[in-house]
Protein backbone atom coordinates (compact mmCIF):
# COMPACT_ATOMS: atom_id res chain seq x y z
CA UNK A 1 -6.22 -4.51 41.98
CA UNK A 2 -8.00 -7.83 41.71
CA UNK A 3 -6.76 -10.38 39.06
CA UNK A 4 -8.45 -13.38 37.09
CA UNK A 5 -6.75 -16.39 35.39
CA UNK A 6 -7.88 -16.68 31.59
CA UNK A 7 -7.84 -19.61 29.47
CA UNK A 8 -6.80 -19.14 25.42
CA UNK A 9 -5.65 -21.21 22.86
CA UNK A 10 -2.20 -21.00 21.97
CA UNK A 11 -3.21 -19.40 18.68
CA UNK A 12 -5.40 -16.41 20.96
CA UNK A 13 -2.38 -15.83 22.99
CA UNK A 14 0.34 -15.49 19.77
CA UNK A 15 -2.25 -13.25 18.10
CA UNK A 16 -2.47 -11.30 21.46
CA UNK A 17 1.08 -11.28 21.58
CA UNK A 18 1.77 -9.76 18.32
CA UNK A 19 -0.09 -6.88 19.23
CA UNK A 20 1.46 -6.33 22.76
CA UNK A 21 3.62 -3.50 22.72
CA UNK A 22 7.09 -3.71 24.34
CA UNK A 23 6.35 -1.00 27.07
CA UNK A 24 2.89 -2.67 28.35
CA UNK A 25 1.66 -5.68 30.02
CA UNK A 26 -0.69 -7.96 28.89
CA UNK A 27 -3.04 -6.86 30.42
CA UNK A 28 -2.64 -3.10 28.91
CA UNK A 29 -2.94 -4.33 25.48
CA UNK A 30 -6.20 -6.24 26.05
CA UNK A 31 -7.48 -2.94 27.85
CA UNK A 32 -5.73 -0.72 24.42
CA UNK A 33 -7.67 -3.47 22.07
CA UNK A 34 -11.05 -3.19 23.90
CA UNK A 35 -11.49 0.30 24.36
CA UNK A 36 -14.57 0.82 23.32
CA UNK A 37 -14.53 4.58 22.39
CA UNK A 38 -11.98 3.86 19.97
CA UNK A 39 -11.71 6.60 17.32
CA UNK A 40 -12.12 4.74 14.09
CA UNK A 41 -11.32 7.90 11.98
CA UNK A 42 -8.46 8.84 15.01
CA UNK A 43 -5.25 9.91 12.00
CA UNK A 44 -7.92 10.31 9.03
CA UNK A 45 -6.38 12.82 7.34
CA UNK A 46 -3.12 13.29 9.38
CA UNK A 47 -0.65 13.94 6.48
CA UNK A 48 -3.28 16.40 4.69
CA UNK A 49 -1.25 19.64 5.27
CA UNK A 50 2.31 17.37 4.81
CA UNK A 51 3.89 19.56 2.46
CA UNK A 52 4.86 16.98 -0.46
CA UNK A 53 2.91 13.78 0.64
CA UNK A 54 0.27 14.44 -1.92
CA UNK A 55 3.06 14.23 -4.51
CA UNK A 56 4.42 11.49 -2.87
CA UNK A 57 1.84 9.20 -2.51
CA UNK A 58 1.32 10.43 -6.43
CA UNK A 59 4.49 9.15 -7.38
CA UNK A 60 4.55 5.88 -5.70
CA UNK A 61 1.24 4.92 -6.89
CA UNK A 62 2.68 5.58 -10.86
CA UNK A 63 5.41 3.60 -9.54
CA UNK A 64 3.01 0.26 -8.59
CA UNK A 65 1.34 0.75 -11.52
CA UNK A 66 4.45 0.68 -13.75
CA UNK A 67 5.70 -2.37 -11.69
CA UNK A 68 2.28 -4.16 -12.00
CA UNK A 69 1.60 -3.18 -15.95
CA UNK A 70 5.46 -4.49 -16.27
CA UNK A 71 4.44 -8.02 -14.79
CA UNK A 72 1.49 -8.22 -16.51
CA UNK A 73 3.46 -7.70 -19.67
CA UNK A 74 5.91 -10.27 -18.56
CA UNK A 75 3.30 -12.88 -17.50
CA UNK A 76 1.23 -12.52 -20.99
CA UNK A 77 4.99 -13.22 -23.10
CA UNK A 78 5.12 -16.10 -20.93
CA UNK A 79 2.07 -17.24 -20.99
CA UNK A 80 2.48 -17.07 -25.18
C-alpha cells in the first residue's frame, strides 16, 4: 500500500487524535471519519423496544427539570 506525508496544525492533529480509537491507526480513523455512506440515522431508534428506557429517559428528564427549576429558584433569591 502506497503512503503520503500530510501536513496539519497541531490543533488538526489533537482533534484527530481525540477521535482515534485505541484499536486503529491513524490512518483508520481518517478512513472511519470520511466514509462517505455514513448512516446519519445508523442507532435512530435503537432503545425503542428497551423494555423501561421510555420510563427512564421519563424520569431523568423530571429529574433536570427539578434540578434546573431548583436553580432558577435559587438564582432569583439571590438575585433579590
Amino acid at each position: 500500500m502506497a503512503t503520503k506525508t500530510v501536513t496539519i496544525t497541531e490543533e488538526a492533529y489533537e482533534r484527530l487524535k481525540a477521535h482515534k480509537r485505541d484499536d486503529e491507526s491513524f490512518t483508520e480513523t481518517v478512513l472511519r471519519l470520511t466514509e462517505a455512506d455514513q448512516d446519519v440515522m445508523r442507532g435512530f431508534g435503537m432503545f425503542a423496544d428497551d423494555e423501561g428506557f421510555a420510563e427512564t429517559a421519563g424520569r431523568t428528564r423530571d429529574d433536570l427539570e427539578d434540578a434546573f427549576a431548583e436553580r432558577r429558584k435559587r438564582r432569583d433569591r439571590n438575585q433579590s
